[in-house]
Protein backbone atom coordinates (compact mmCIF):
# COMPACT_ATOMS: atom_id res chain seq x y z
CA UNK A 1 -56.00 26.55 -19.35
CA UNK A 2 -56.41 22.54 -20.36
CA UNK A 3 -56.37 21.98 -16.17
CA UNK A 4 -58.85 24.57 -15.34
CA UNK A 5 -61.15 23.79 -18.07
CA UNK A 6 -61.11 20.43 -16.77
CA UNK A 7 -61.52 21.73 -13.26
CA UNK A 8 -64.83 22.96 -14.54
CA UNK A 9 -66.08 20.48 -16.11
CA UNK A 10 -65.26 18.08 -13.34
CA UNK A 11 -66.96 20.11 -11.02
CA UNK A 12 -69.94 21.19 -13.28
CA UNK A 13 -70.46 17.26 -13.17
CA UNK A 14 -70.03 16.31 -10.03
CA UNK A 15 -72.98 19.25 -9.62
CA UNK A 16 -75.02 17.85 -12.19
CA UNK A 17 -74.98 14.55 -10.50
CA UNK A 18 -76.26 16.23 -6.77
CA UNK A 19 -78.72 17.84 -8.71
CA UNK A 20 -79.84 14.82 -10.75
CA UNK A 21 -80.22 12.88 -7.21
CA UNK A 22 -81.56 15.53 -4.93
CA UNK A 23 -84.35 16.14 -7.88
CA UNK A 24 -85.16 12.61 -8.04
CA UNK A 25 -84.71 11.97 -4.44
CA UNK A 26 -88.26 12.01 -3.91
CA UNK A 27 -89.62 9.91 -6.64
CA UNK A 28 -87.04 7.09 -5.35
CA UNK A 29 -88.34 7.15 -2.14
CA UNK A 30 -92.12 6.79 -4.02
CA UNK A 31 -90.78 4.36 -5.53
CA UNK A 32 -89.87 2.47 -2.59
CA UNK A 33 -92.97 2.94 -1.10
CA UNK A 34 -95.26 2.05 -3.83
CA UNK A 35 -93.35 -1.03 -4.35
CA UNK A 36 -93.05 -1.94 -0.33
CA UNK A 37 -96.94 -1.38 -0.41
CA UNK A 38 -97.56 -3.58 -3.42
CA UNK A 39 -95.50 -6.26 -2.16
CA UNK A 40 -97.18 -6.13 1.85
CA UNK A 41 -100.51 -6.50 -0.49
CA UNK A 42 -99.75 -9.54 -2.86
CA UNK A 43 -97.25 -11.02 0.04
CA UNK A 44 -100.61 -11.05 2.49
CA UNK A 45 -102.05 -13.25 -0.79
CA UNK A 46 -100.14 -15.68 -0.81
CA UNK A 47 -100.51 -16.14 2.53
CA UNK A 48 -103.00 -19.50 3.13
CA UNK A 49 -106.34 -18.32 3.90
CA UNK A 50 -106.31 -20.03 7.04
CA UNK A 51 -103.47 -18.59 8.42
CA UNK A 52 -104.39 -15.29 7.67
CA UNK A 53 -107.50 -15.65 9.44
CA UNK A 54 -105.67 -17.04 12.45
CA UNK A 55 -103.97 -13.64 12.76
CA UNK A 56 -106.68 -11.69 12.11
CA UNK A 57 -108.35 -13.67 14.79
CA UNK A 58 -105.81 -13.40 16.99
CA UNK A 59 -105.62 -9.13 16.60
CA UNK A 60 -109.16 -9.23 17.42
CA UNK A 61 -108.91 -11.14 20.53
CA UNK A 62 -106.38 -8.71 22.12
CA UNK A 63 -109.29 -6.02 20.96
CA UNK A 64 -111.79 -7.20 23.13
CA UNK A 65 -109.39 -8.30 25.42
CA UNK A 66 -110.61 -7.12 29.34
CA UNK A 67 -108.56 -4.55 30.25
CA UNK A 68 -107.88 -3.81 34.16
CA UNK A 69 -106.09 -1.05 36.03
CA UNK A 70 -104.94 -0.71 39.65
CA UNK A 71 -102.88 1.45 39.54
CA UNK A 72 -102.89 5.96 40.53
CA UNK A 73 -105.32 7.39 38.65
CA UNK A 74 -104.89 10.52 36.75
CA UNK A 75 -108.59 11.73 35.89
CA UNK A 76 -107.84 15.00 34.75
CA UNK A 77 -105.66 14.14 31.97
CA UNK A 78 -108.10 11.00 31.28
CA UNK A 79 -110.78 13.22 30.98
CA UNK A 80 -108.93 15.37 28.21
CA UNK A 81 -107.75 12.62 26.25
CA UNK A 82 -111.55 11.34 25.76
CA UNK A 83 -112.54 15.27 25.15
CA UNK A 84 -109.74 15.31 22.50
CA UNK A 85 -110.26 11.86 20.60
CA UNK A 86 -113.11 12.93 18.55
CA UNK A 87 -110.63 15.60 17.21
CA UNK A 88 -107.88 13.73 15.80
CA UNK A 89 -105.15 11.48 16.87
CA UNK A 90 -103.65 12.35 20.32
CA UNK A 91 -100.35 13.00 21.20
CA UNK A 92 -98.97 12.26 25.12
CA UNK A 93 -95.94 14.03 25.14
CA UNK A 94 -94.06 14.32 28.45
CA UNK A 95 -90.25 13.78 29.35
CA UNK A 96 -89.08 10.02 29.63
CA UNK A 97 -90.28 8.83 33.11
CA UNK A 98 -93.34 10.81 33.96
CA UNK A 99 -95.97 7.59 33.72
CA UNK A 100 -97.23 8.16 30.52
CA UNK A 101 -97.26 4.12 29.97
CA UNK A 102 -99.06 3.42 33.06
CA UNK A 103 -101.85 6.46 31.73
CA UNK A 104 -101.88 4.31 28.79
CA UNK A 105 -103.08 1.48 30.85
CA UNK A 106 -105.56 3.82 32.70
CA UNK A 107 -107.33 5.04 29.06
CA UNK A 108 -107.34 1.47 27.68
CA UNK A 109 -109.67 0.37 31.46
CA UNK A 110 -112.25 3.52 31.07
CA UNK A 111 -112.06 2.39 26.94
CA UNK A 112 -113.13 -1.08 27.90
CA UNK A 113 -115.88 -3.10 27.12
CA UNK A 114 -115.02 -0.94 23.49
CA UNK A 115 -112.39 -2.58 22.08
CA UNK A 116 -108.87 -1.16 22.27
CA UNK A 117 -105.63 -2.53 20.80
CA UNK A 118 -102.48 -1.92 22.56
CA UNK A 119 -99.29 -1.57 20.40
CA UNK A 120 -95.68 -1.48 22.66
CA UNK A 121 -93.20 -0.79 20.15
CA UNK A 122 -89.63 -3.24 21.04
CA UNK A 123 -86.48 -2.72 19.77
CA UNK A 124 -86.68 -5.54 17.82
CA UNK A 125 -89.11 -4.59 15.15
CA UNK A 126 -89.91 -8.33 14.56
CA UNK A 127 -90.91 -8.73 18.15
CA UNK A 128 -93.42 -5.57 17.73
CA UNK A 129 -95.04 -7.18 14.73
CA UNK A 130 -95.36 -10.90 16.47
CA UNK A 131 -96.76 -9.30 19.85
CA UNK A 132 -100.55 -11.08 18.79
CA UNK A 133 -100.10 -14.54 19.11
CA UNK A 134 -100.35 -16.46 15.87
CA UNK A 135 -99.46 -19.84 14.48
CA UNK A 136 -96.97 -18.61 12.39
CA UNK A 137 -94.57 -15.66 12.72
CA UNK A 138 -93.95 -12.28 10.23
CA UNK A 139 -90.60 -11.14 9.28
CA UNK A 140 -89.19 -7.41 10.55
CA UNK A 141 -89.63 -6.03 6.94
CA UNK A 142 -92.92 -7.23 6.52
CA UNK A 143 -94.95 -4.09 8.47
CA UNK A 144 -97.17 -3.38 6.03
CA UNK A 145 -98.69 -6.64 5.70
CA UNK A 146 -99.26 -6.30 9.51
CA UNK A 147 -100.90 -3.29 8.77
CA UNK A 148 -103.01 -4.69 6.41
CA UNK A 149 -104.31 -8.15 9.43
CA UNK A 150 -104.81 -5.04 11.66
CA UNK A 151 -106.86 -2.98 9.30
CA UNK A 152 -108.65 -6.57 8.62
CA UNK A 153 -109.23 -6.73 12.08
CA UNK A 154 -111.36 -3.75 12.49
CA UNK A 155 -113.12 -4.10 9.13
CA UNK A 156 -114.76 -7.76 9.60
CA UNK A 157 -115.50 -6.96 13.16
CA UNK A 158 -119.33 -7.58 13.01
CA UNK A 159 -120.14 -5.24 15.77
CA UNK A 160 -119.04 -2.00 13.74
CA UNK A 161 -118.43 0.12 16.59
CA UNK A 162 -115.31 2.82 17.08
CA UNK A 163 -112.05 0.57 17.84
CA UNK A 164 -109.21 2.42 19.69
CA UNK A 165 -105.61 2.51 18.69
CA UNK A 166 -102.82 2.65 21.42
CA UNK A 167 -99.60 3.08 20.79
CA UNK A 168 -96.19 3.22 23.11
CA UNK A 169 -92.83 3.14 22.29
CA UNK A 170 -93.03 5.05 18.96
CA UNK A 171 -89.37 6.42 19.32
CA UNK A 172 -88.37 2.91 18.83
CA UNK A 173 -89.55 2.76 15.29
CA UNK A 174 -86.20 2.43 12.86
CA UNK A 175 -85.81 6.10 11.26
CA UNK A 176 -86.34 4.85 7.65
CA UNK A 177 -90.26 3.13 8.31
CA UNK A 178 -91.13 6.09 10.46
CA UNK A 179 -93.03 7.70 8.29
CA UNK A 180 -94.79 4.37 7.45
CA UNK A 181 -96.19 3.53 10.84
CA UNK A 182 -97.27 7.75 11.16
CA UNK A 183 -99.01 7.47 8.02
CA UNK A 184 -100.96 4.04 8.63
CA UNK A 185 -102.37 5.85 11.82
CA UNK A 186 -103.39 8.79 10.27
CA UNK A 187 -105.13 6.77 7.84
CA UNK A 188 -107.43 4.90 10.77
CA UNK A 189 -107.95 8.22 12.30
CA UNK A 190 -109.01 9.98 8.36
CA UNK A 191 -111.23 6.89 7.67
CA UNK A 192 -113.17 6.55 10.83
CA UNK A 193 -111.60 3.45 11.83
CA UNK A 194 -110.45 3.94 14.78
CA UNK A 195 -109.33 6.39 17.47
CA UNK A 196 -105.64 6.81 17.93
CA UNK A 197 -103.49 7.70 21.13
CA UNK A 198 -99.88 7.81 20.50
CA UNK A 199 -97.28 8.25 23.76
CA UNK A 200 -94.16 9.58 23.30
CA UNK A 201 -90.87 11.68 24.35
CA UNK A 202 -89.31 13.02 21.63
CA UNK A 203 -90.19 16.14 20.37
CA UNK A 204 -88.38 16.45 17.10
CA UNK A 205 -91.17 13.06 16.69
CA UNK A 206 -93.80 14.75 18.03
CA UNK A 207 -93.19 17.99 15.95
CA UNK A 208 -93.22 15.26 12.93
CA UNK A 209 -96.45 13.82 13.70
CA UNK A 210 -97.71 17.43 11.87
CA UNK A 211 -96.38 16.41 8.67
CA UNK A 212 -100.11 14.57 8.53
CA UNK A 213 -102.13 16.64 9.86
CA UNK A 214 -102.96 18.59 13.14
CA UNK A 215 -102.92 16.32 15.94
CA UNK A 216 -104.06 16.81 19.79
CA UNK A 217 -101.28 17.20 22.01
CA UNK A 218 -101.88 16.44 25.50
CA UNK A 219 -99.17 16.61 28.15
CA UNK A 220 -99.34 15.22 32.24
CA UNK A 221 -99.42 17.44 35.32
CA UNK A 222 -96.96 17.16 37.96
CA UNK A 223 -97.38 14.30 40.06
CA UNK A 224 -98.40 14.80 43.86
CA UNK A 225 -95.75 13.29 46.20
CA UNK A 226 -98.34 10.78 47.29
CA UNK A 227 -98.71 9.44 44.31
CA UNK A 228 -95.53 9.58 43.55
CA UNK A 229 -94.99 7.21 46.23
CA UNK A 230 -98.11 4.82 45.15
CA UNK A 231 -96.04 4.48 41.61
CA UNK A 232 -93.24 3.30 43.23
CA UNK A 233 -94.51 1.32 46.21
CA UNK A 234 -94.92 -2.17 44.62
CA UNK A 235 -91.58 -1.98 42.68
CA UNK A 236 -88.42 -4.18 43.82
CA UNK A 237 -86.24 -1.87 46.03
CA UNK A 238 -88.15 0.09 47.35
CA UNK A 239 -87.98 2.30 50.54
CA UNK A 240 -90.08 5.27 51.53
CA UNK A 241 -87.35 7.16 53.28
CA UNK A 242 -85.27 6.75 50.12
CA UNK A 243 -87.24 7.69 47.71
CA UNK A 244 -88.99 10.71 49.68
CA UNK A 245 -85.46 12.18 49.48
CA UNK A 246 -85.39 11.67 45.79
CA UNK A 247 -88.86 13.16 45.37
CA UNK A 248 -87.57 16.50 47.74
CA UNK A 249 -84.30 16.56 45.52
CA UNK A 250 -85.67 15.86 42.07
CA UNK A 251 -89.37 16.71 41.58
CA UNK A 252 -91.85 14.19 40.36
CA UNK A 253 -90.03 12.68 37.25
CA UNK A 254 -89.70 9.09 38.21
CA UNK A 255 -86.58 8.19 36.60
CA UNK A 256 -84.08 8.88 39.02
CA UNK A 257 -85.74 6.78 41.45
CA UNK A 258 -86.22 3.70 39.37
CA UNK A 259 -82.41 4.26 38.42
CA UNK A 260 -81.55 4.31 42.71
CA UNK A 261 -83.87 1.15 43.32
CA UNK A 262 -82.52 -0.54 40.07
CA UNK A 263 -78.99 0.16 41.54
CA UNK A 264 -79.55 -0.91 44.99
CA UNK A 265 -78.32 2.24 46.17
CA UNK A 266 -79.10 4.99 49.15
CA UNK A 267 -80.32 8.43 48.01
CA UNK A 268 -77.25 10.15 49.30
CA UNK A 269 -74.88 7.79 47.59
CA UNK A 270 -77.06 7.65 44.17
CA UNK A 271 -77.54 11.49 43.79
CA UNK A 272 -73.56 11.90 44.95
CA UNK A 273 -72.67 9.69 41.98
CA UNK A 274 -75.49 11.80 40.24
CA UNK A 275 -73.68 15.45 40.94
CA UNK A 276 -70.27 14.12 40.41
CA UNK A 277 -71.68 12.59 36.74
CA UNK A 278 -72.99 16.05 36.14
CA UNK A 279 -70.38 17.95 37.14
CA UNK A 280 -68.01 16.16 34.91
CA UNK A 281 -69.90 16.68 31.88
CA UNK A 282 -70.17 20.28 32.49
CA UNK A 283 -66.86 21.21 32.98
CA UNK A 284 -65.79 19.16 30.37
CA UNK A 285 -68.48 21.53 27.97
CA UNK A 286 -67.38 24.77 29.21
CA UNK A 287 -63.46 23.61 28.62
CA UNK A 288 -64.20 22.52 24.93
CA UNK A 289 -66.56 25.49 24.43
CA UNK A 290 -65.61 27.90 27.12
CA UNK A 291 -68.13 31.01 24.82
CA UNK A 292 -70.94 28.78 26.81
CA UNK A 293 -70.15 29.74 30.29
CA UNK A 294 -71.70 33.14 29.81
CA UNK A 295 -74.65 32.00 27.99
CA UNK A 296 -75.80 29.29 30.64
CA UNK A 297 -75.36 31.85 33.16
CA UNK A 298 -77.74 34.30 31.46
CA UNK A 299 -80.08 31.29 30.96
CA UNK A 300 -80.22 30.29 34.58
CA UNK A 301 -80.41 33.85 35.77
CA UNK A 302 -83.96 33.88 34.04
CA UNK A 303 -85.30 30.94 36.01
CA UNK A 304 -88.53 32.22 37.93
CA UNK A 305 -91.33 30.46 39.35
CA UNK A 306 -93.53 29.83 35.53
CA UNK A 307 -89.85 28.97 34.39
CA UNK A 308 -88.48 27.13 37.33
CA UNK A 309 -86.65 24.53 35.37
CA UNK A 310 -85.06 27.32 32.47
CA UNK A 311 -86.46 28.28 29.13
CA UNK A 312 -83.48 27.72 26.51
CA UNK A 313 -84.10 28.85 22.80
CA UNK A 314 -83.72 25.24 21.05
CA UNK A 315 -81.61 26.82 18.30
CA UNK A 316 -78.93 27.49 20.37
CA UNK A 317 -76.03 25.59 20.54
CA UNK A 318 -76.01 25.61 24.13
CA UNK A 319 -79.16 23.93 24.28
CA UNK A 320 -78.14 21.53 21.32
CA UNK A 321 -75.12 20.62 23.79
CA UNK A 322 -77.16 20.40 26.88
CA UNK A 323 -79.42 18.13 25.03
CA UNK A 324 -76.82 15.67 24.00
CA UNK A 325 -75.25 15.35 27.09
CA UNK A 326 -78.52 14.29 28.71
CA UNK A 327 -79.18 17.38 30.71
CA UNK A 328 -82.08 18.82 29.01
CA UNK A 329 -84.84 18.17 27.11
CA UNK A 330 -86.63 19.80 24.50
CA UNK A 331 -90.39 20.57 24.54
CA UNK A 332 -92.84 21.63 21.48
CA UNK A 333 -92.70 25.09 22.10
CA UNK A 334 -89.09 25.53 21.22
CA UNK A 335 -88.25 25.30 24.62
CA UNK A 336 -85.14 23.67 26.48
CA UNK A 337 -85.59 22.85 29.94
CA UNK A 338 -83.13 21.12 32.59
CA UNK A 339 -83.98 17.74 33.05
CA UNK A 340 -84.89 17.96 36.30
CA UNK A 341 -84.37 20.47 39.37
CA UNK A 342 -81.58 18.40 41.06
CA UNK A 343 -79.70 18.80 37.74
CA UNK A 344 -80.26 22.46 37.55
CA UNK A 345 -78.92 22.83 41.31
CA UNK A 346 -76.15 21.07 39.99
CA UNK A 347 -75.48 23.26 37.20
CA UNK A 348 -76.02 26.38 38.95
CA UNK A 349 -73.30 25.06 42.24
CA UNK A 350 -70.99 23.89 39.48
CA UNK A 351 -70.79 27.46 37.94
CA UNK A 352 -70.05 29.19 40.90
CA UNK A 353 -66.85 27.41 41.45
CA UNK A 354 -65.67 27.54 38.60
C-alpha cells in the first residue's frame, strides 16, 4: 500500500510539473521575447551615433541601389505579384529549383527607380545580418537590432515614398527566431512601411506565414522548354543536347540539370545514377513498410492529366515517407506530389517488378 501510494504521488508530481511548464510555456517564451526586444533596443543605444548612422546609411544605399535584369522574363507572374502587393505580403511558393530567385531579380528591375531592399538569407545568420556593408560588424544574436537600422532606414528616408521588402532564403532562418523575422515583416506590411515579397519552398513555412495574417500566395507556371534552355545557357557545363534530354525526361524543374552540369556528367549516365538512387530508396520503403505497396499503387493509379504528377493526402504516412526520402513534395493544399515526372516513371517501373 506504502509503494503504491508512493507510486501516486510520484506520478501525480511528475504531472504537476508538465502541467506547471506547459501552462507557463508561453509566458517564458514572452518573456524571452520582451527581453530579446528590450535588449536589440538599448543595445542599438549604446551603439556610437556615428556608427549607427553608417549602417543606416549603408541599408539605404542598397535601397536605391540600380537594379538590372537580363535574364527570361516571366510577365505573367510579374504582373500578379504587383496586382497582389497592395493586398498584403506575398508569398512565392514553388518547389526548390523552379527560378523563383531569378523572378526575384525580375520584380526588384520593374520596382526600380522605387527603392527595394533585397534580403538573401545564408546559413550563417551572421553573414545575413552583415550583407550591407558597414564599418563595423553585428553579432548572429543581435537580429533585432538589425531590424531596428532597417526600420531606421525607411523612416528617415526624406523622400517618403513606398519601400519594397525582398526576401529569399527564408527556410534558412534557425527554427527558434522564425517567428521573429515573420513578425518584423508583418509589421512593415501593417504599418505602411513597406511592401513585402517573401520566396520560399517549404510549405509547412508557408502554411506558418498565416499565423499573422492572410498573406498572397502566388505560385510560377511551368516553364516553356525555350526558356528553360535560356536559364541554363550561360551556366558552366552546359550543353543543349544534354540538357534537352533532361527537360524531355524531367519537366521544367531546373534542379536536375544544374545537379548533371554541376557533376560533369551525360544525361544518360546522370539520370541512370538518378533511377538506380530511386529505386534503392523505394525498395528499401516497401521492405521496412511493405502495408505501403498497395497504397502507392492506388495513388499512382489516380494520376490523370490535372493530376499528372499524383495527389497524395499529406496526412498519410506514405506521403510523410515519400517526403523524407526526397521524392515528393508537399504543396498548400494538402497535397503530395512526386517531385518530378522522371521520378514518378521511376516509381511506377519500380513497382511493376517488384
Amino acid at each position: 500500500m506504502l509503494s503504491r501510494n508512493l507510486f501516486r504521488s510520484s506520478r501525480s508530481f511528475s504531472s504537476f510539473k508538465y502541467r506547471f511548464f506547459r501552462n507557463n510555456l508561453i509566458y517564458y517564451t514572452l518573456a524571452f521575447g520582451c527581453c530579446g526586444a528590450a535588449y536589440s533596443y538599448i543595445n542599438y543605444k549604446r551603439d556610437p551615433e556615428s556608427s549607427r548612422k553608417q549602417r543606416i546609411k549603408s541599408i539605404q544605399d542598397a535601397f536605391s541601389k540600380p537594379k538590372e535584369f537580363n535574364g527570361v522574363s516571366r510577365p505573367q507572374e510579374c504582373e500578379e505579384i504587383f496586382e497582389k502587393f497592395p493586398k498584403s505580403i506575398v508569398v512565392l511558393f514553388d518547389q526548390p529549383q523552379t527560378g523563383k530567385s531569378l523572378l526575384l531579380s525580375e520584380i526588384e528591375s520593374k520596382i526600380y527607380p522605387r527603392k527595394s531592399l533585397r534580403i538573401d538569407i545564408k546559413p550563417d545568420l551572421k553573414e545575413t545580418v552583415n550583407q550591407f556593408k558597414s564599418d563595423s560588424e553585428l553579432e548572429a544574436f543581435e537580429v533585432l537590432k538589425w531590424f531596428k537600422f532597417i526600420t531606421k532606414a525607411i523612416q528617415n528616408d526624406e523622400s517618403k515614398e513606398k519601400h519594397y521588402i525582398i526576401v529569399d532564403g527564408i527556410e534558412k532562418v534557425p527554427n527558434q527566431i522564425q517567428e521573429y523575422f515573420w513578425k518584423y515583416l508583418w509589421d512593415l506590411f501593417k504599418n505602411n512601411a513597406a511592401e513585402v515579397l517573401i520566396a520560399l519552398n517549404d510549405a509547412s513555412l508557408a502554411k506558418y506565414a498565416y499565423s499573422f495574417g492572410e498573406p498572397e500566395i502566388q505560385s510560377l507556371y511551368p516553364l516553356s522548354k525555350d526558356n528553360y534552355l535560356k536559364i541554363l545557357s550561360n551556366i558552366e557545363g552546359y550543353d543543349f543536347r544534354e540538357v534537352s534530354t533532361i527537360y524531355e525526361e524531367v519537366g521544367p524543374n531546373l534542379e536536375y540539370s544544374f545537379e548533371m552540369m554541376k557533376n560533369k556528367e551525360k544525361a544518360h549516365t546522370f539520370l541512370e545514377h538518378k533511377k538506380q538512387e530511386i529505386q534503392g530508396k523505394l525498395q528499401n520503403l516497401l521492405a521496412k513498410n511493405p502495408d505501403l505497396r498497395k497504397d502507392l499503387s492506388h495513388s499512382i493509379s489516380l494520376i490523370n492529366q490535372s493530376r499528372p504528377l499524383g495527389d497524395i493526402f499529406a496526412a498519410t504516412v506514405l506521403a510523410k515517407e515519400l517526403k523524407d526520402l526526397g521524392l515528393a513534395q508537399e504543396y498548400l493544399n494538402g497535397s503530395v506530389r512526386f517531385r518530378n515526372q522522371y521520378v514518378l516513371k521511376v516509381v511506377q517501373e519500380t513497382l511493376k517488378k517488384l
